[in-house]
Each structure stands twice: as C-alpha cells, then as structure tokens.
C-alpha atoms as a PDB file:
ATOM      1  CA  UNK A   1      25.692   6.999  -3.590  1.00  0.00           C
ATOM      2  CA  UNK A   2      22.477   6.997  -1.797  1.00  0.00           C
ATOM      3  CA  UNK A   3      20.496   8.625  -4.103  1.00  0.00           C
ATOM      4  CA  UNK A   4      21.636   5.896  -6.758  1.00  0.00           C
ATOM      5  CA  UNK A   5      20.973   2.876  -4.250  1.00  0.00           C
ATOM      6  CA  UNK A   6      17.615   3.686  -3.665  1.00  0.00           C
ATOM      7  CA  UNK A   7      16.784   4.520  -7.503  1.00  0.00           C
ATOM      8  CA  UNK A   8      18.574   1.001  -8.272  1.00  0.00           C
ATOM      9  CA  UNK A   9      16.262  -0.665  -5.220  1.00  0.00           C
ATOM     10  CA  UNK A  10      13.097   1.103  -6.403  1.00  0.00           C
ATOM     11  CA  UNK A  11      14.110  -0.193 -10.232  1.00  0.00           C
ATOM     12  CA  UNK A  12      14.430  -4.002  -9.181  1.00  0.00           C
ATOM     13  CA  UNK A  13      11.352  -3.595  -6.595  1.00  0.00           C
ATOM     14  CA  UNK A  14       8.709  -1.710  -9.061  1.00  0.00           C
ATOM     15  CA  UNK A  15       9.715  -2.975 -12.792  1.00  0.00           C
ATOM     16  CA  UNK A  16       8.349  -6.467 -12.404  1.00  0.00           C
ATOM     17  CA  UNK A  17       5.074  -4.938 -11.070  1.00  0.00           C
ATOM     18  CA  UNK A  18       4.791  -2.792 -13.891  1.00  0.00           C
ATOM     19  CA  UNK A  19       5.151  -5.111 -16.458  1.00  0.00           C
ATOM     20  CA  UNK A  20       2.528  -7.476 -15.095  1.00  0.00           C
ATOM     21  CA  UNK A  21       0.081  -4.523 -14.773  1.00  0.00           C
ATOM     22  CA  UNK A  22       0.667  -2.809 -18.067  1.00  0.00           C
ATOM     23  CA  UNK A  23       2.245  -5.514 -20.137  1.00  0.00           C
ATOM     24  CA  UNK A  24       5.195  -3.420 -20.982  1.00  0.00           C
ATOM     25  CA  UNK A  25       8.787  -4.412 -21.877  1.00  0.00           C
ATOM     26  CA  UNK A  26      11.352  -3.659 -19.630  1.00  0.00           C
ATOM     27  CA  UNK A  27      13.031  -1.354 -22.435  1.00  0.00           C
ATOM     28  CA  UNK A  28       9.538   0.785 -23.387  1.00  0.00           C
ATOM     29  CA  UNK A  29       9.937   0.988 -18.677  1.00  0.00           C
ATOM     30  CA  UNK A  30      13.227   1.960 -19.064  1.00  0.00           C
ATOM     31  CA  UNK A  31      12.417   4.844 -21.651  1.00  0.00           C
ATOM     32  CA  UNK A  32       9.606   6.433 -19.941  1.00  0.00           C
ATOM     33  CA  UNK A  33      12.204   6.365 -16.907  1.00  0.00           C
ATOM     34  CA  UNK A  34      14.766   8.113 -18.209  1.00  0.00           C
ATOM     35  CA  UNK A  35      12.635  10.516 -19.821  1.00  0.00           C
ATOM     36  CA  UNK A  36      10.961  11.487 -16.439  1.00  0.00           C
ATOM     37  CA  UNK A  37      14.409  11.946 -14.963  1.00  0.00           C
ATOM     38  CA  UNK A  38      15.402  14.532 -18.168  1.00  0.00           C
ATOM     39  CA  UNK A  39      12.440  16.775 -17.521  1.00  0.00           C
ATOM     40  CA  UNK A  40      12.586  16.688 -13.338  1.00  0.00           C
ATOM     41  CA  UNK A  41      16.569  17.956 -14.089  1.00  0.00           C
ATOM     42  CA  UNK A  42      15.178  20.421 -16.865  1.00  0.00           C
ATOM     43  CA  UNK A  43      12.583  21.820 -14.399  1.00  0.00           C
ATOM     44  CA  UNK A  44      15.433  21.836 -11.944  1.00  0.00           C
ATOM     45  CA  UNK A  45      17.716  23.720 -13.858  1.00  0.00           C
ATOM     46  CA  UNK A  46      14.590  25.894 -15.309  1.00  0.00           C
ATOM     47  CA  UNK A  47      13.643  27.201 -11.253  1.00  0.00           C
ATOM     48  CA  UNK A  48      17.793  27.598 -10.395  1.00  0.00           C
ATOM     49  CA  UNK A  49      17.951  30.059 -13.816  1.00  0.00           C
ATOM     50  CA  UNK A  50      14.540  31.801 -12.848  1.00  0.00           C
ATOM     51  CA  UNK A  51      16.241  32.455  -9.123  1.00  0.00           C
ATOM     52  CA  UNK A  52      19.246  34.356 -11.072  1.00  0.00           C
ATOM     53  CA  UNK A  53      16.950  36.756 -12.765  1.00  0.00           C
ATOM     54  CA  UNK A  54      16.070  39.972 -11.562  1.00  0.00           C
ATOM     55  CA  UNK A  55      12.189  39.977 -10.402  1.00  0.00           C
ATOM     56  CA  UNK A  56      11.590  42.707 -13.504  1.00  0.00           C
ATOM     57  CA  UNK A  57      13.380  40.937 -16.149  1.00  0.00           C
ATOM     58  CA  UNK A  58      11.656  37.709 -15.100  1.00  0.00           C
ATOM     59  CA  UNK A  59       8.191  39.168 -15.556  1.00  0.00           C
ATOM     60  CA  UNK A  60       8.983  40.423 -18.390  1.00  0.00           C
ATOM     61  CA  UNK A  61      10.598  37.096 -19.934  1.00  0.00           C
ATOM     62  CA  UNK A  62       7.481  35.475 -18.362  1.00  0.00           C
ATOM     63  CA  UNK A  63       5.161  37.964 -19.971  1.00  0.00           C
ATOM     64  CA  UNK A  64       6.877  37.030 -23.815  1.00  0.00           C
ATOM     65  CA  UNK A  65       6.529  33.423 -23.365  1.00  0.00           C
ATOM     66  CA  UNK A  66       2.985  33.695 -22.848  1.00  0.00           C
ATOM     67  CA  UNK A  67       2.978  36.319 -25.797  1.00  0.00           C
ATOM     68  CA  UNK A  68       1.756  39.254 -23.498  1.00  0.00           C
ATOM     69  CA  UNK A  69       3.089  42.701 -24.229  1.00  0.00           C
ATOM     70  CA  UNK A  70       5.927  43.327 -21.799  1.00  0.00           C
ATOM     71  CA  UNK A  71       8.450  46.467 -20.818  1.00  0.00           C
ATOM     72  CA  UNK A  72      11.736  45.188 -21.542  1.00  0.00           C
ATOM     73  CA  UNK A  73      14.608  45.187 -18.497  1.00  0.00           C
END
C-alpha cells in the first residue's frame, strides 16, 4: 500500500513538471511510465530466474545468447 502511495504522490508531484519541460501529454507520460515499470519487473524476474540456474548451465546459456561456442549442462 506504500509502495502504491508513494508512486501515486510521485505521479501528481512530477507529471505537471514534465509536461511544462517537455511539452508532453499526460497520456504519451503515462506510456513511457508504464513501459519503464514492464522492463524494471522483466529485469526483476530475468535476475530471480538467473539465481535458479546452476553456475554451469548459466554460463553456458550466457555464452549462446552472445553466440559464443558453449559446453552444454
């Protein structure tokens, strides 16, 4: 509940601001938002799956995404 108040009190306290700076509509603000919010969860959820791996089969899944040759696990 918190966490929610002080997102809502940061909203009302920072939107005016940027809309004055940038010229932005509160919508186009309210876009960029959200999508900030998807990709701090998906890094979230990215470093809690990376903690359930086991150290080789993380190197080696780190290894293919940067198209390295890898052993597998």
């Amino acid at each position: 509940m918190v966490a929610a108040a002080n997102i809502q009190y940061a909203w009302t306290l920072f939107v005016p601001e940027i809309q004055k700076t940038f010229g932005w509509d509160r919508a186009a603000i309210q876009v960029a938002f959200t999508e900030g919010m998807d990709v701090e969860a998906g890094a979230e959820a990215s470093h809690e799956l990376g903690q359930r791996i086991c150290p080789p089969c993380r190197s080696s899944l780190t290894a293919d995404i940067r198209g390295e040759q890898s052993s597998s696990c």
